[in-house]
Protein backbone atom coordinates (compact mmCIF):
# COMPACT_ATOMS: atom_id res chain seq x y z
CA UNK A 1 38.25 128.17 79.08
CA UNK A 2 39.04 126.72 82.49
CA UNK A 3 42.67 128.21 82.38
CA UNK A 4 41.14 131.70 81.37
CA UNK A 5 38.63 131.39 84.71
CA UNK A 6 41.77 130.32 86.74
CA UNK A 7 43.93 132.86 85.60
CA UNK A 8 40.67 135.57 85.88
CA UNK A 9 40.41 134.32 89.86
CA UNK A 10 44.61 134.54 90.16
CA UNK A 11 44.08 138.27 89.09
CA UNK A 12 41.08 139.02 91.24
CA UNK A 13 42.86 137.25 94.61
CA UNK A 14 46.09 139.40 93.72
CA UNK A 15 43.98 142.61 93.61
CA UNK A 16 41.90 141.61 96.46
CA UNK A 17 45.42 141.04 98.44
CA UNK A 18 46.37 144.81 97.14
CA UNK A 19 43.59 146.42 98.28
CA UNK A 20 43.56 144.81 101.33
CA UNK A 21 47.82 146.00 101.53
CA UNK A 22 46.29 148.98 101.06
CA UNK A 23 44.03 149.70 103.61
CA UNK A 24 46.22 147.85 105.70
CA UNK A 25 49.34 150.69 105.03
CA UNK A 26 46.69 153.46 105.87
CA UNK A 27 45.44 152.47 108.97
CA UNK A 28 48.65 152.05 110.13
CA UNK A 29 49.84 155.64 109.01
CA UNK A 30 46.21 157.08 110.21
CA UNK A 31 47.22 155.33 113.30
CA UNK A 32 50.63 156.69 113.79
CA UNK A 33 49.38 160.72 112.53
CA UNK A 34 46.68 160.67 115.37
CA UNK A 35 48.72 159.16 117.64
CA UNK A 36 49.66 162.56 119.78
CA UNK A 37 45.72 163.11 120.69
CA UNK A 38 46.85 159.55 122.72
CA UNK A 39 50.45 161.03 124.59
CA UNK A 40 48.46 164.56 125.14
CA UNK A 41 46.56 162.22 127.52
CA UNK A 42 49.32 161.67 129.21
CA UNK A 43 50.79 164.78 130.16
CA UNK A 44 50.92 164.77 133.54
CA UNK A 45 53.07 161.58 134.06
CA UNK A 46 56.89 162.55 132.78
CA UNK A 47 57.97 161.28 129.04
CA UNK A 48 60.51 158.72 130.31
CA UNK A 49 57.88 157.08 132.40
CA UNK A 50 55.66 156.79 129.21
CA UNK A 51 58.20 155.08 127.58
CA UNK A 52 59.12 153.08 129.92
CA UNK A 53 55.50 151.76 130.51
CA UNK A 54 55.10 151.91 126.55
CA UNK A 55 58.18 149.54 126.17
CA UNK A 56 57.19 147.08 129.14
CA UNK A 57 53.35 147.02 127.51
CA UNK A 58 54.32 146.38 124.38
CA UNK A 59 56.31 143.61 125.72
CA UNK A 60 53.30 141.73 126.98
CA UNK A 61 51.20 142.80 124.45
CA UNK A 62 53.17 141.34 121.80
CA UNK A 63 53.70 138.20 123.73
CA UNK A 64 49.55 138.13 124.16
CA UNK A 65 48.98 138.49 120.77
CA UNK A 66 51.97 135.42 119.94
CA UNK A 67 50.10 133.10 122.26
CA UNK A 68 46.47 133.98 121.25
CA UNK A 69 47.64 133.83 117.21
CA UNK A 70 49.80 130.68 117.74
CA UNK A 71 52.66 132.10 117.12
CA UNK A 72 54.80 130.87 119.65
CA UNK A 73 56.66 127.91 117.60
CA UNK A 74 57.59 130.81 115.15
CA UNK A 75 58.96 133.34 117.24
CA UNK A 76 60.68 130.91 119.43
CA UNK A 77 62.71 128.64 116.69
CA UNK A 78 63.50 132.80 114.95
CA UNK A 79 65.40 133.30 118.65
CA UNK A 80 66.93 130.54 118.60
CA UNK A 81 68.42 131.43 115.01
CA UNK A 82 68.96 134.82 116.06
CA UNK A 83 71.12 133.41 118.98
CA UNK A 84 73.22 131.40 117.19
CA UNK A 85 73.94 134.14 114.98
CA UNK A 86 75.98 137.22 116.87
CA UNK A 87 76.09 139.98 113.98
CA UNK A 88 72.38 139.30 114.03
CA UNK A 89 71.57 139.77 117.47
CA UNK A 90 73.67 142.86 117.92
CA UNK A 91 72.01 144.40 115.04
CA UNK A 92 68.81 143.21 116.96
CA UNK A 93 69.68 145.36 120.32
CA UNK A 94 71.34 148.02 118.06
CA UNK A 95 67.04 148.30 116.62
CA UNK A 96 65.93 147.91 119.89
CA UNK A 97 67.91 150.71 121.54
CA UNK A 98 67.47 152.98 117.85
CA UNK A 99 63.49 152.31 118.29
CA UNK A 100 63.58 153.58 121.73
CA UNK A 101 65.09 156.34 121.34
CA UNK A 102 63.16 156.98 118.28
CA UNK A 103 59.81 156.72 120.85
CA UNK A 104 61.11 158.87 123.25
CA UNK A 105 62.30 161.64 121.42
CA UNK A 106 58.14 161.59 119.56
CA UNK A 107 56.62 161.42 123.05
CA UNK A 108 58.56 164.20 124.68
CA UNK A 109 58.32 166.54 121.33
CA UNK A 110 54.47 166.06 121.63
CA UNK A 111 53.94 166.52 125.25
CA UNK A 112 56.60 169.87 124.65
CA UNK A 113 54.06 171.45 122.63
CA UNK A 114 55.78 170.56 119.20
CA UNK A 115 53.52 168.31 117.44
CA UNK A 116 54.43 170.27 114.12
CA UNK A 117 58.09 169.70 114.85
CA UNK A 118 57.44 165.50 115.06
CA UNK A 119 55.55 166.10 111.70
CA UNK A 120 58.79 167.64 109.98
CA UNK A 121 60.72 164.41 111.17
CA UNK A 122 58.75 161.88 109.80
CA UNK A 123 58.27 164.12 106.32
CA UNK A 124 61.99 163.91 106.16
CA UNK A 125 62.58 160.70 107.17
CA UNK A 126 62.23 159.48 103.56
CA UNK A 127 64.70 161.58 102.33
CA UNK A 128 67.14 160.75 105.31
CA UNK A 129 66.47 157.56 104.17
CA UNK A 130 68.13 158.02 100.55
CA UNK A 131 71.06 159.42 102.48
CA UNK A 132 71.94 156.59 104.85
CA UNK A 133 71.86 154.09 101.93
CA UNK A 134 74.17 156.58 100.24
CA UNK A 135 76.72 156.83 103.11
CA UNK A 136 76.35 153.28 104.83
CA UNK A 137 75.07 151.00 101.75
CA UNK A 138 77.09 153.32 98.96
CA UNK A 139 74.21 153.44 96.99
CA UNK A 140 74.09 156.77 94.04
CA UNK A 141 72.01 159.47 94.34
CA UNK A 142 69.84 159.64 91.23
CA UNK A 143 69.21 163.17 89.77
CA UNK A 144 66.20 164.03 91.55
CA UNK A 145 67.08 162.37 94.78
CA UNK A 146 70.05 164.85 94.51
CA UNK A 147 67.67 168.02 94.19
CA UNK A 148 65.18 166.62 97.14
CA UNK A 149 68.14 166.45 99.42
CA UNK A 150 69.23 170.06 98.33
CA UNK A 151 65.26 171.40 98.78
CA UNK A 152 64.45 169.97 102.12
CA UNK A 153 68.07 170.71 103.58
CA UNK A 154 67.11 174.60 102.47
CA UNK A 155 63.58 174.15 104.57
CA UNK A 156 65.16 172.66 107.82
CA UNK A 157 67.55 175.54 107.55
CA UNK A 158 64.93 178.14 106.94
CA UNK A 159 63.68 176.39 110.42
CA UNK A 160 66.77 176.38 112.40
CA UNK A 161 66.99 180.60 111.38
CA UNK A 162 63.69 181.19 111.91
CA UNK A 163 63.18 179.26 115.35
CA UNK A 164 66.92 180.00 116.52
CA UNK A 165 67.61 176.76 116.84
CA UNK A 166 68.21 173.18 115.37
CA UNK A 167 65.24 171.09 115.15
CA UNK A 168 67.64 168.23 116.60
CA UNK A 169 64.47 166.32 117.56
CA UNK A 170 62.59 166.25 114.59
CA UNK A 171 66.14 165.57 112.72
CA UNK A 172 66.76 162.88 115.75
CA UNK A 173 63.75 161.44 115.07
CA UNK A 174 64.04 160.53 111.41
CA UNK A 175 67.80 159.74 111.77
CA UNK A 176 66.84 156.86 114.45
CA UNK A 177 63.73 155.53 112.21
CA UNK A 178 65.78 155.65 109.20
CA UNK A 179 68.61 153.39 111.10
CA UNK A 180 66.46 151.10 112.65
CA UNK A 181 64.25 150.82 108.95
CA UNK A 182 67.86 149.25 107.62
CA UNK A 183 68.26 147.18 110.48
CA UNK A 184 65.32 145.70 109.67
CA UNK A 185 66.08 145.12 106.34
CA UNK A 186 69.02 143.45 106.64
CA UNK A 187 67.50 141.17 109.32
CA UNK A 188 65.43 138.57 108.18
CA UNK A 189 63.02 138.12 110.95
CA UNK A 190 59.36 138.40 111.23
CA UNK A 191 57.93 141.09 112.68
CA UNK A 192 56.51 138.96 115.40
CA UNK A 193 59.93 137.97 116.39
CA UNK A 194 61.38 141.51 116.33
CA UNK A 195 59.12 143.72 117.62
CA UNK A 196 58.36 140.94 120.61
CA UNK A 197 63.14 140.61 121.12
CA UNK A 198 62.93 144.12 120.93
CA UNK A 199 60.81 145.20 123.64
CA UNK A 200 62.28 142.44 125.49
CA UNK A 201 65.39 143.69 125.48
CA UNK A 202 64.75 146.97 126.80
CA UNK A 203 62.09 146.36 129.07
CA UNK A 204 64.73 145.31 132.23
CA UNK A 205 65.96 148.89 131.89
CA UNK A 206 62.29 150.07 131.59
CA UNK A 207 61.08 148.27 134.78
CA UNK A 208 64.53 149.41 136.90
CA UNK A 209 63.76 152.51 135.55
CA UNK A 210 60.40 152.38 136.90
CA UNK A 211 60.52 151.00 140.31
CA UNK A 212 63.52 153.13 141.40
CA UNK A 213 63.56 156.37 139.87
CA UNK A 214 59.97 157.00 138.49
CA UNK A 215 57.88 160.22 140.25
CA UNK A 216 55.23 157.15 141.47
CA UNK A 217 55.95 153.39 141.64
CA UNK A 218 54.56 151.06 139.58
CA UNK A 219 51.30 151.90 138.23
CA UNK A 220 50.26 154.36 140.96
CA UNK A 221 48.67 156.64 139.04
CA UNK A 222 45.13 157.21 138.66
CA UNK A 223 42.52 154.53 137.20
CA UNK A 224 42.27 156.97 134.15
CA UNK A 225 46.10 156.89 133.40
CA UNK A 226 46.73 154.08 134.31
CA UNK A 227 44.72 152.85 131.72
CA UNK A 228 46.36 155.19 129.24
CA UNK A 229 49.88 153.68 129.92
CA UNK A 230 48.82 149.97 129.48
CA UNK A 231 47.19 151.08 126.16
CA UNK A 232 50.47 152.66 125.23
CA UNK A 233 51.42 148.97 124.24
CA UNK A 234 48.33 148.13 122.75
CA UNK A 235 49.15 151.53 120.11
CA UNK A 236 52.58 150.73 119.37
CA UNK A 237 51.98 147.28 118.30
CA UNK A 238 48.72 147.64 116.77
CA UNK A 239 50.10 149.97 113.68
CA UNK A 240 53.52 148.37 113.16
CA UNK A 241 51.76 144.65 112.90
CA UNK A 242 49.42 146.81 110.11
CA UNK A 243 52.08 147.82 108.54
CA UNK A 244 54.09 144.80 108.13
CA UNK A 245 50.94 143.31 106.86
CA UNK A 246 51.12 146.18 104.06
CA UNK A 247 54.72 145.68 103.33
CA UNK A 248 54.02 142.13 102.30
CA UNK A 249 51.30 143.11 100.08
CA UNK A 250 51.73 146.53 97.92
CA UNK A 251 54.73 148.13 96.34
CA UNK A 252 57.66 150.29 97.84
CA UNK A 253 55.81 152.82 95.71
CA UNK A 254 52.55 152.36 96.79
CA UNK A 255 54.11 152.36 101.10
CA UNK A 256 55.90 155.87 99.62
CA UNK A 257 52.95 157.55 98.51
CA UNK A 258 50.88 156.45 102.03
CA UNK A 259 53.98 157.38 104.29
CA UNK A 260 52.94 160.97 103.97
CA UNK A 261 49.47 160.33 105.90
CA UNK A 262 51.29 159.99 109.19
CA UNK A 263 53.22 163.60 109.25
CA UNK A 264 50.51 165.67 107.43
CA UNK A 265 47.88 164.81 110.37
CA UNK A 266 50.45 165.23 112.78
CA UNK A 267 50.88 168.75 110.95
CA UNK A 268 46.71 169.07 110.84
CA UNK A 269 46.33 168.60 114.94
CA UNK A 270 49.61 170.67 115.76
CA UNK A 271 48.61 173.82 113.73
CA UNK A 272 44.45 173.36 113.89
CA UNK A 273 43.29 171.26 117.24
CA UNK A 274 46.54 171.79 119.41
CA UNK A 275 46.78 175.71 118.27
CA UNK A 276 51.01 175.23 118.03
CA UNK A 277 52.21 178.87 116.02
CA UNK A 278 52.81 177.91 112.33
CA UNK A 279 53.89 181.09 110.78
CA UNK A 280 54.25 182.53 107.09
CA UNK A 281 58.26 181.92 107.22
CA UNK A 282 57.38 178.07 109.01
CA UNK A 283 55.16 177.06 105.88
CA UNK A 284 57.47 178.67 103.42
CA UNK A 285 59.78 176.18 104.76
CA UNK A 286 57.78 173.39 104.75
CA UNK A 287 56.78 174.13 101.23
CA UNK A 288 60.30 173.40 100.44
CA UNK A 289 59.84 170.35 102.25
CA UNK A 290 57.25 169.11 100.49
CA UNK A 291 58.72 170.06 97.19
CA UNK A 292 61.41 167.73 97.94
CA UNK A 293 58.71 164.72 98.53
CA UNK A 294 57.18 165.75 95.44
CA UNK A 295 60.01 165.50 93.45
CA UNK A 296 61.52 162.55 95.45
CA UNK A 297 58.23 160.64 94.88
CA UNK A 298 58.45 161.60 90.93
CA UNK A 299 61.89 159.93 90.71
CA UNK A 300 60.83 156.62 92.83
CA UNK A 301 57.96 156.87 90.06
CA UNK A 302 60.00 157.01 87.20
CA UNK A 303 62.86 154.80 88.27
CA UNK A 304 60.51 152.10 89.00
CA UNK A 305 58.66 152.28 85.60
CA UNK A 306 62.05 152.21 83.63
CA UNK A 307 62.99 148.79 85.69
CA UNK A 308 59.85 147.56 85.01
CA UNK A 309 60.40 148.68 81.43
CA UNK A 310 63.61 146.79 81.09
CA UNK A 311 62.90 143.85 82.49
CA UNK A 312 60.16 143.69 80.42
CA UNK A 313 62.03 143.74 76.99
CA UNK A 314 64.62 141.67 78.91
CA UNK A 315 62.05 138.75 79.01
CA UNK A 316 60.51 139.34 75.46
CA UNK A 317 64.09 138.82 74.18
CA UNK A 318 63.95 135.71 75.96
């Protein structure tokens, strides 16, 4: 009786802890899909200078938040590890300068009027994803992985000969999340310790960047923005501490399925609150698009059930 009520509470904590994941993974990609109402406010002080007061406020932000959360003794014995280990800190500056890049590309797309464009990078990013572990990790393709590929690459073409151009920023934009999402896993560090090294590293170059070739000097803008730009630290952190807390708690399934949150409200405000032209020929592309998550999604499904499957009879043979 007492080992049925124990087990009973083990299975109520776990679900609590999924649920919990759960919201957790949301908010974070509610977070990042409303995030261009945030740049739009923004839009009179140049991209570079967002970023550059984005990356030096998430800097302290991060270090706030390490103090106030004690996690100081953490973070600092991690960079001391990470020192002593080279291949680790270059992959560590390699994520720092891929996550910039990655920033900057989003905020200048948005504040060009081509919110719908960001959306198409992060719905591909899964699928770019599959590709990298392909080429760099020599992973297979499975079947439907295969026919995903083929159906979005069809819908960013349709793009490029409808627009008359590559949509190198949307494509730039999954490329560097999808680099700096391997980084990350092959670096074992906390998400304290990374996000706060990788600001770090980048914020000298933000600060120079600032004080001798920004439009204003430091923080000479108006209350209003000014405000904006020290927020800018506050958003980026907020989400990506959400979503590690997700990570830790749900399946890779469960993070697929809530990835799709982000672009589809990006999507939502480009097409219905910022007015952007979405066309007949723009959502017959996309509709390729999202066939490819569809199916993709499908095969993660059914990939993960026969594992599970296996090592199930696996352990009733033992």
């Amino acid at each position: 009786m007492f080992l049925k009520k124990e087990a009973n509470i083990a299975m109520e904590n776990k679900q609590n802890g999924q649920l919990g994941g759960i919201i957790a993974g949301a908010l974070a990609y509610v977070f990042w899909g409303v995030l261009p109402i945030y740049w739009k406010l923004a839009t009179n002080v140049p991209p570079m200078e967002i970023l550059a007061y984005r990356i030096i406020w998430s800097f302290i932000f991060m270090l706030f938040l390490i103090v106030c959360l004690r996690k100081t003794s953490m973070v600092f014995q991690e960079t001391k590890d990470v020192l002593l280990k080279p291949k680790t800190l270059i992959a560590i500056i390699a994520a720092a300068f891929l996550v910039t890049g990655n920033w900057y590309l989003f905020i200048y797309t948005v504040n060009s009027g081509h919110v719908t464009e960001a959306s198409l990078g992060y719905y591909i990013n899964p699928l770019v994803n599959v590709l990298l572990a392909t080429v760099i990790l020599k992973e297979r393709l499975s079947r439907g992985e295969i026919i995903a590929v083929i159906s979005a690459t069809i819908g960013v073409l349709i793009l490029t000969w409808h627009l008359g151009s590559v949509p190198w920023a949307a494509i730039g934009m999954a490329v560097s999340f999808s680099l700096y999402g391997l980084i990350k896993k092959v670096v074992s560090v906390s998400v304290w310790t990374g996000l706060t090294l990788e600001t770090m590293i980048i914020t000298p170059f933000a600060l120079i960047y600032v004080l001798f070739f920004a439009t204003n000097g430091l923080m000479q803008y108006a209350a209003q923005t000014n405000i904006i730009l020290v927020g800018a630290g506050i958003v980026t952190a907020i989400p990506l501490l959400l979503f590690a807390t997700a990570a830790k708690k749900i399946s890779y399934t469960m993070v697929g399925f809530l990835q799709y949150i982000g672009p589809t409200l990006m999507l939502a405000l480009g097409v219905l609150l910022f007015k952007e032209s979405f066309d007949h020929i723009q959502l017959f592309a996309f509709m390729f698009i999202w066939l490819a998550l569809i199916i993709f999604t499908i095969s993660h499904i059914y990939s993960a059930a026969k594992i599970k499957q296996l090592a199930t009879a696996a352990k009733e043979q033992s």
